[in-house]
Structure formats: structure tokens, C-alpha cells
C-alpha atoms as a PDB file:
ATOM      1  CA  UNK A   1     -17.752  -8.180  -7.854  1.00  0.00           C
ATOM      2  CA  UNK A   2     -20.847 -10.169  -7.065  1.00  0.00           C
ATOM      3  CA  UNK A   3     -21.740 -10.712  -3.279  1.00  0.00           C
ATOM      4  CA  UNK A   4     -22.122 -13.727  -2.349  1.00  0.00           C
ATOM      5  CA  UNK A   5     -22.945 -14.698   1.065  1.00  0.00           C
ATOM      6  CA  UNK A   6     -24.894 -18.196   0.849  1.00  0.00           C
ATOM      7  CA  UNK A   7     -24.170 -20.539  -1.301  1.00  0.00           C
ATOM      8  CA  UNK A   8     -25.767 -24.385  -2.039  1.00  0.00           C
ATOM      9  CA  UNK A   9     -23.322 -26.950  -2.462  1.00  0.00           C
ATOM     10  CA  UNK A  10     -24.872 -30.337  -4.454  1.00  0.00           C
ATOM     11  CA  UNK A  11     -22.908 -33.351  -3.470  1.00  0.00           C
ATOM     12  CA  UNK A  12     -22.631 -36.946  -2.717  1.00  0.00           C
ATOM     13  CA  UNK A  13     -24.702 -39.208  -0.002  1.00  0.00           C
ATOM     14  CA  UNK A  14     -22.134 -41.241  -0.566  1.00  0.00           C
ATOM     15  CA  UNK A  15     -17.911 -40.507   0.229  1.00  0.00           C
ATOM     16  CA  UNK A  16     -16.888 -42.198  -2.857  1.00  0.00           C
ATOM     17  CA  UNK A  17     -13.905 -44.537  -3.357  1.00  0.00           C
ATOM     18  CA  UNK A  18     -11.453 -42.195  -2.933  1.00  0.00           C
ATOM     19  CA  UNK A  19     -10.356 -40.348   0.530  1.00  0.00           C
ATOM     20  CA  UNK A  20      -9.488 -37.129  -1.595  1.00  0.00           C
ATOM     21  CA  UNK A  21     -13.239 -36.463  -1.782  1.00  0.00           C
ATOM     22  CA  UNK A  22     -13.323 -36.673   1.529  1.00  0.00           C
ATOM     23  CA  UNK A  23     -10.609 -34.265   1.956  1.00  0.00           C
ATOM     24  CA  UNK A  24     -12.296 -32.155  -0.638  1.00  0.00           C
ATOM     25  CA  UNK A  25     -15.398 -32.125   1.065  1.00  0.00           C
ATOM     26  CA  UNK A  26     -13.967 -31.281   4.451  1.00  0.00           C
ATOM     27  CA  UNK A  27     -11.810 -28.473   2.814  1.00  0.00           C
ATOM     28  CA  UNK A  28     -14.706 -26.895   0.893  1.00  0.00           C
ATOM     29  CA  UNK A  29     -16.977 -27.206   4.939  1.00  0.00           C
ATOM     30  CA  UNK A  30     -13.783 -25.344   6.127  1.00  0.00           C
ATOM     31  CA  UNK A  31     -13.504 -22.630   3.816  1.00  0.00           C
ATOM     32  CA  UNK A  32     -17.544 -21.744   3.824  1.00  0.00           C
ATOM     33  CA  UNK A  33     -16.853 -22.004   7.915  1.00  0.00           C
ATOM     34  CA  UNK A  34     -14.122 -19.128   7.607  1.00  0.00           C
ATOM     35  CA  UNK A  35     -15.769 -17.454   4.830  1.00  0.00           C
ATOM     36  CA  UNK A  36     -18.689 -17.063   7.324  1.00  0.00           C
ATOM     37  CA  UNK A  37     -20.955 -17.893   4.512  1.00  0.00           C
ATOM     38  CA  UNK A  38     -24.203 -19.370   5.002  1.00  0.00           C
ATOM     39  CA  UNK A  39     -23.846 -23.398   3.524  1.00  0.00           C
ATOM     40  CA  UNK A  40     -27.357 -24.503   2.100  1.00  0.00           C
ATOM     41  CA  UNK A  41     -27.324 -28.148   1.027  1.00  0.00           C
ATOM     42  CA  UNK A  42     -28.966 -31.243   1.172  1.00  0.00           C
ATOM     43  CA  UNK A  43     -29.763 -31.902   5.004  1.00  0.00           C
ATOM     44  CA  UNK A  44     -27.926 -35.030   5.342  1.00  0.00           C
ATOM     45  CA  UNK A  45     -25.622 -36.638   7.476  1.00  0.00           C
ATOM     46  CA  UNK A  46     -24.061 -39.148   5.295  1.00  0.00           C
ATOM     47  CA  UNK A  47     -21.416 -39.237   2.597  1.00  0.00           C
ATOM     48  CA  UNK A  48     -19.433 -35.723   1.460  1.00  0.00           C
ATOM     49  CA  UNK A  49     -22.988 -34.120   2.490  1.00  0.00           C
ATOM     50  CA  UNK A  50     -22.254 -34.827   6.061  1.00  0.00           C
ATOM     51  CA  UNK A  51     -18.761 -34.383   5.824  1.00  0.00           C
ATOM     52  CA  UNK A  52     -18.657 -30.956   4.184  1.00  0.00           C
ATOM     53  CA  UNK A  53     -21.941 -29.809   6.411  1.00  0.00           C
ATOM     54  CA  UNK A  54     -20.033 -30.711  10.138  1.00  0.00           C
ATOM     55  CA  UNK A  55     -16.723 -29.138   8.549  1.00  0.00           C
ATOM     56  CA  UNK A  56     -18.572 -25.764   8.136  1.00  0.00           C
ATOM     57  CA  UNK A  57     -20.580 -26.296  10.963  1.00  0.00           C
ATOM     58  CA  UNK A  58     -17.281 -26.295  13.139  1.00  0.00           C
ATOM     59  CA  UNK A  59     -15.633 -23.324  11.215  1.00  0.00           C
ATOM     60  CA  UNK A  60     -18.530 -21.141  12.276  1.00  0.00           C
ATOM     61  CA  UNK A  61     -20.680 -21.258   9.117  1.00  0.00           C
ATOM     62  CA  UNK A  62     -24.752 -20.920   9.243  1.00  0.00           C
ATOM     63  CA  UNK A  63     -26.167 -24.491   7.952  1.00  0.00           C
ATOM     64  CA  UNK A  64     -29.346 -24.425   6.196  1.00  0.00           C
ATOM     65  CA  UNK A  65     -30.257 -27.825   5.253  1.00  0.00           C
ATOM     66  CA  UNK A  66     -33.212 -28.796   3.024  1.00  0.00           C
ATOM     67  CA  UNK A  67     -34.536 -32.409   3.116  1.00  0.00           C
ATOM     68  CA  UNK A  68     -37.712 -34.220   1.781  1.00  0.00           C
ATOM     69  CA  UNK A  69     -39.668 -36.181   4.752  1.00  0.00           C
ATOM     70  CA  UNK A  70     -39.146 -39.454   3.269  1.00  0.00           C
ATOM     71  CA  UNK A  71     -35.486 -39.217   3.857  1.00  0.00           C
ATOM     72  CA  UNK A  72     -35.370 -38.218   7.492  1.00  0.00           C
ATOM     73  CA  UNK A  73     -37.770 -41.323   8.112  1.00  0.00           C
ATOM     74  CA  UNK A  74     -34.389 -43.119   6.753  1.00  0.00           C
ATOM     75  CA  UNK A  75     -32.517 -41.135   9.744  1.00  0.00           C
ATOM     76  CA  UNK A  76     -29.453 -39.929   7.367  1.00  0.00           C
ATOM     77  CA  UNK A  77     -30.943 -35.922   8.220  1.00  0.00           C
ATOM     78  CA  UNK A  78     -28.432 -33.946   9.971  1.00  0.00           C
ATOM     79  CA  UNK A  79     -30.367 -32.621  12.963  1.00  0.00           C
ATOM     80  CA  UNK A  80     -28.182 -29.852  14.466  1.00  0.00           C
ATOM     81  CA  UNK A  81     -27.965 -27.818  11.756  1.00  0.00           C
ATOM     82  CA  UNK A  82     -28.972 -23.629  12.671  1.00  0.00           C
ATOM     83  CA  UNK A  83     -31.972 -24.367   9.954  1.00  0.00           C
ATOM     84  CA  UNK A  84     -33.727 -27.584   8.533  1.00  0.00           C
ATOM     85  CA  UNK A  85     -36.260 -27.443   6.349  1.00  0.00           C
ATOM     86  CA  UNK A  86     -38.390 -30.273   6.003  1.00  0.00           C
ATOM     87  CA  UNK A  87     -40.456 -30.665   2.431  1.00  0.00           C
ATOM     88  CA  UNK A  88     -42.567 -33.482   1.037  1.00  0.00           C
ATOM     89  CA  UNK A  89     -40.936 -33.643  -2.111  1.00  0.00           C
ATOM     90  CA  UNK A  90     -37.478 -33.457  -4.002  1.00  0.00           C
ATOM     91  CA  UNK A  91     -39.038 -30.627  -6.690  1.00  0.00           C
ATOM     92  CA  UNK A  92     -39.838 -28.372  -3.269  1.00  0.00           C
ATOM     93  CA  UNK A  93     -36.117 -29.412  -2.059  1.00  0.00           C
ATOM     94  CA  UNK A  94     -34.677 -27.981  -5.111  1.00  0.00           C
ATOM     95  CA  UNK A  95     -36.888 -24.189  -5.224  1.00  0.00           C
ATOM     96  CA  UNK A  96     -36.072 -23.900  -1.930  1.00  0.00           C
ATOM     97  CA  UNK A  97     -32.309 -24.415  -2.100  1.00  0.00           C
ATOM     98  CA  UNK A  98     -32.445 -21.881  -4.965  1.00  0.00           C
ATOM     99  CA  UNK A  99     -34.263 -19.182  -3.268  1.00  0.00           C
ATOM    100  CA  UNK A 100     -32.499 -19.792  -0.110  1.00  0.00           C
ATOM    101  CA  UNK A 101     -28.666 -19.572  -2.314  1.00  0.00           C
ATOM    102  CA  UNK A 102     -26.614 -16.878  -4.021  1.00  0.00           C
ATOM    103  CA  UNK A 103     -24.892 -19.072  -6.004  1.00  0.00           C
ATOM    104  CA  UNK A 104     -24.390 -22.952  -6.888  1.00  0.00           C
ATOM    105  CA  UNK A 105     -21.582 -25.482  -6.567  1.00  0.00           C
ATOM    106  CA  UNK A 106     -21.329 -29.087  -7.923  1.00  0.00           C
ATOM    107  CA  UNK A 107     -19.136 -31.143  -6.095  1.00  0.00           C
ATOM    108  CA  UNK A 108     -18.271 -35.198  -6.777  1.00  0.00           C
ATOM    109  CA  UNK A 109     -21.670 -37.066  -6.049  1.00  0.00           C
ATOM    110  CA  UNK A 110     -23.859 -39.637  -7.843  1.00  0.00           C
ATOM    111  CA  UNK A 111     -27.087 -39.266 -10.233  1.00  0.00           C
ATOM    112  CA  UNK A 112     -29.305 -36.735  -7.178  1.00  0.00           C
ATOM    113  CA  UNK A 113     -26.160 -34.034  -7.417  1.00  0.00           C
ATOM    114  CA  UNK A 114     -26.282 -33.707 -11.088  1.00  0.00           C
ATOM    115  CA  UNK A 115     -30.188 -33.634 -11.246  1.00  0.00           C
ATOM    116  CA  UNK A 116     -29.689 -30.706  -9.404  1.00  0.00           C
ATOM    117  CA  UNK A 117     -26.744 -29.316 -10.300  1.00  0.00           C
ATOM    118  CA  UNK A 118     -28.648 -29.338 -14.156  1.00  0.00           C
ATOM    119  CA  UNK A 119     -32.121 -28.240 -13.162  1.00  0.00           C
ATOM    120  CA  UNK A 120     -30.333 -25.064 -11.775  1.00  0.00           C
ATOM    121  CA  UNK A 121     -28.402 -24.439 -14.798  1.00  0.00           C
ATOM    122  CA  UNK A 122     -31.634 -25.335 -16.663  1.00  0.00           C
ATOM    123  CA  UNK A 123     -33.203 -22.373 -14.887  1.00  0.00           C
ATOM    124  CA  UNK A 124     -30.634 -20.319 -15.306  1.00  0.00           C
ATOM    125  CA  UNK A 125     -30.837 -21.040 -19.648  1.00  0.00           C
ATOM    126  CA  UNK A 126     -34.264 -20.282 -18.796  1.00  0.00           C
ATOM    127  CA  UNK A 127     -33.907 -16.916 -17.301  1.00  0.00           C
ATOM    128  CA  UNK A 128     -35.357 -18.009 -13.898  1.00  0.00           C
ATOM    129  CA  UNK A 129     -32.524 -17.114 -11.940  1.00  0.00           C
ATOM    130  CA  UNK A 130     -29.167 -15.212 -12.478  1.00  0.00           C
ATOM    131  CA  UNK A 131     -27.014 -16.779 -10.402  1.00  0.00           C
ATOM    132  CA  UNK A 132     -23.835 -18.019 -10.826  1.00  0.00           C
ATOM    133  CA  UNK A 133     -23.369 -22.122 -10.692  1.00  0.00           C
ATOM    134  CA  UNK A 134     -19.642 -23.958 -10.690  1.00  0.00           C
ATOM    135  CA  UNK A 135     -18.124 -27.339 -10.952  1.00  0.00           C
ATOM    136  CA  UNK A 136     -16.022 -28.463  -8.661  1.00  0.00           C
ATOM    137  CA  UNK A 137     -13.666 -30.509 -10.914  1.00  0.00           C
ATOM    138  CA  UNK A 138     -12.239 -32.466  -8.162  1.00  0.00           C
ATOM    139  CA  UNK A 139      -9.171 -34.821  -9.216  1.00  0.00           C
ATOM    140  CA  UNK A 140     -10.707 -34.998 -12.883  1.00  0.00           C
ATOM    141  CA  UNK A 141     -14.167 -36.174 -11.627  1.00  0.00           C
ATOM    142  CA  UNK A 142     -16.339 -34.235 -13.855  1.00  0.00           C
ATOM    143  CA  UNK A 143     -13.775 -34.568 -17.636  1.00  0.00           C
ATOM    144  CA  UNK A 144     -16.230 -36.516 -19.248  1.00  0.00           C
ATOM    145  CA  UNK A 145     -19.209 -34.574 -18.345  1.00  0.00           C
ATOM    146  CA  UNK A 146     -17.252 -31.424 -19.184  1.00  0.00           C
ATOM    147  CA  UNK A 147     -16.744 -33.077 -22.604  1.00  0.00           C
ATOM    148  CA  UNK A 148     -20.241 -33.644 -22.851  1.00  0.00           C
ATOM    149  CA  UNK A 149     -21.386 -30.109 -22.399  1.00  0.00           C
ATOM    150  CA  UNK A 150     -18.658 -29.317 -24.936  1.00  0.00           C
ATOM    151  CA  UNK A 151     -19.524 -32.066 -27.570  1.00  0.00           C
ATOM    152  CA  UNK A 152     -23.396 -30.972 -26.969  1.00  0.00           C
ATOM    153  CA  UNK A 153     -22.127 -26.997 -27.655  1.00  0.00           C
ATOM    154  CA  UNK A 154     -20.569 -28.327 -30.772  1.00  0.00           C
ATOM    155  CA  UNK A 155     -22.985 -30.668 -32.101  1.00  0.00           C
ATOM    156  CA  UNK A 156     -25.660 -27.049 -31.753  1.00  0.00           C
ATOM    157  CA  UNK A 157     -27.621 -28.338 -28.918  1.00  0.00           C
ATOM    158  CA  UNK A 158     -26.144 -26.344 -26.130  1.00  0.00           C
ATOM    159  CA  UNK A 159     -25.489 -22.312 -26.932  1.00  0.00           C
ATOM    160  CA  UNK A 160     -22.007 -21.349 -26.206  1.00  0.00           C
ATOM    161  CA  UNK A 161     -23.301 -18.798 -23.945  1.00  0.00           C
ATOM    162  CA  UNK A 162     -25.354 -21.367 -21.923  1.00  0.00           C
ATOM    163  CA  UNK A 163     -21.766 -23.279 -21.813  1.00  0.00           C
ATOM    164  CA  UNK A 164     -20.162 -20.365 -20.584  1.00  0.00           C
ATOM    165  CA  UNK A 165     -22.001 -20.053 -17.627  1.00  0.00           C
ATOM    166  CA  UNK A 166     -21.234 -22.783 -15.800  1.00  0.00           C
ATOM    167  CA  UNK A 167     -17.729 -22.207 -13.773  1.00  0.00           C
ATOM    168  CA  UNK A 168     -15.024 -24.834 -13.458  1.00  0.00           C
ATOM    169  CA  UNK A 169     -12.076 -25.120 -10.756  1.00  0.00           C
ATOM    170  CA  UNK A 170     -10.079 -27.708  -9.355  1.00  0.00           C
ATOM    171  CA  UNK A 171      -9.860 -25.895  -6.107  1.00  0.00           C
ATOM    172  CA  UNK A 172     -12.650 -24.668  -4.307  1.00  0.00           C
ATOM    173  CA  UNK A 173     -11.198 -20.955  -3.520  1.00  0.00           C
ATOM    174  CA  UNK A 174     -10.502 -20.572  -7.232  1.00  0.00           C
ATOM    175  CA  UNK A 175     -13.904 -21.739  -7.989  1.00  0.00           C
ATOM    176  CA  UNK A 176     -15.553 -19.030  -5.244  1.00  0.00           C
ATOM    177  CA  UNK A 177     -13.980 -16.223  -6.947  1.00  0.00           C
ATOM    178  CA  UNK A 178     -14.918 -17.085 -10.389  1.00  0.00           C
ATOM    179  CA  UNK A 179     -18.978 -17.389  -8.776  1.00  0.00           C
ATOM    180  CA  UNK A 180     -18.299 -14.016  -7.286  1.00  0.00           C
ATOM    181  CA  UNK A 181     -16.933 -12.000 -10.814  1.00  0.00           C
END
């Protein structure tokens, strides 16, 4: 069994149109809370990143949050978190997360979560890191992009081994355990 003990969690500044990925988000803050594993993310206050970050927060979790100047001059930062680290730009905001992380979730989030939910499974293709990432395949969310990844395995621009590593759960538990094999 891998240890895990920190893990980054890539999600939306936004909530979404549906209140399951609110309850989602506030589930997965809960379980890292009484997990007592350390929650690195985003930095931000808003959307499933604040809700997830202040549901850990309150279940006892460490918050590390990582956020690029120009966005806490837009006042969405979450300011009492145990760690924020302030960077001048998005490519410093994702080396830190992965140095900082043990492993890598993907929850429901707009165009920023999957640029980093792919450059870390880019580096990991690449050998950079090897750490486990997941996909938090919340209420079908993610079907078409797991189709993708298939179709692109299948049409011989993904290897089948670079497929394999990426974990996918419906429920966040289920998801952590996979990470930690």
C-alpha cells in the first residue's frame, strides 16, 4: 500500500449547476478532514474550491493553498488556510502543488482543473513524477472525457499503460484507495 498523506485536489471556481457538486465537494473536504490528510489545492474561496477547502478545514485537515498574485488582487484567496503560498504565475502554481502532493484528484471544474489535472498526468507519461492521479467521476461528469482518453488509446495516440494510470471512482473513498494501491 502506498502512503499517502497529502493530496491536491483540482476543482471548480465555480459550484456548477448542480447542488450534488456541492455535496460532493463538501463530502470529499470532510473525508480529507477525518483522514487527517494534508488538502493542497488551489487557494480559493469560491466555487467547490472553497467549499471542499472550509469542509476540510473544519474536519481538522492541514490546508495548503497555492495561488498566483493576480488572483488574490481579485479577493477570491482563502486567507485562513494553515499555509498559502503566493506565486506570480499559474506554471509555479502547478510545480508547487506537485511537490507539495502525494497524489492527485480531479474533481468537476471548468477548463483551469483539467489543465492541471493533464499537465500532471503529462508528467507522470513523462517520468517526472510517480504519483498516483484519479478522476472523480462525479454523477457522470467526466463520460465523455473518459471516452476521449479511450478513443485516443484506440486510435494509438495514448499508450494503454499511460491510460491505465489515471484512477476513476464515483465516490471519493473508493477513489482514495485505488491512489493508495
Amino acid at each position: 500500500m502506498r502512503e499517502i498523506k497529502s493530496v491536491c485536489v483540482y476543482c471548480g471556481a465555480n459550484t456548477g449547476n448542480n447542488s450534488k457538486y456541492i455535496e460532493v465537494a463538501r463530502h470529499v473536504g470532510e473525508v480529507i478532514g477525518n483522514q487527517k490528510l494534508r488538502l493542497v489545492y488551489g487557494g480559493g474561496n469560491v466555487g467547490l474550491m472553497g467549499v471542499m477547502a472550509t469542509a476540510a478545514k473544519i474536519g481538522g485537515a492541514e490546508i495548503i493553498g497555492v495561488i498566483p498574485q493576480s488572483l488574490i488582487d481579485m479577493e477570491i484567496a482563502m486567507l485562513d488556510v494553515h499555509e498559502l503560498i503566493v506565486v506570480n504565475t499559474m506554471h509555479e502554481r502547478k510545480a508547487t502543488m506537485e511537490t507539495r502532493s502525494d497524489a492527485f484528484i480531479a474533481m468537476p471544474g471548468g477548463f483551469g482543473t483539467l489543465d492541471e489535472f493533464f499537465e500532471i498526468v503529462t508528467w507522470a507519461q513523462l517520468g517526472f513524477h510517480a504519483k498516483p492521479v484519479g478522476l472523480l467521476n462525479v454523477g457522470g461528469y467526466f463520460d465523455h472525457l473518459i471516452k476521449f482518453m479511450d478513443q485516443a488509446v484506440s486510435e494509438g495516440f495514448v499508450k494503454p499503460s499511460h491510460r491505465n494510470m489515471i484512477h476513476i471512482d464515483s465516490d471519493f473513498e473508493n477513489l482514495l484507495k485505488k491512489l493508495k494501491q
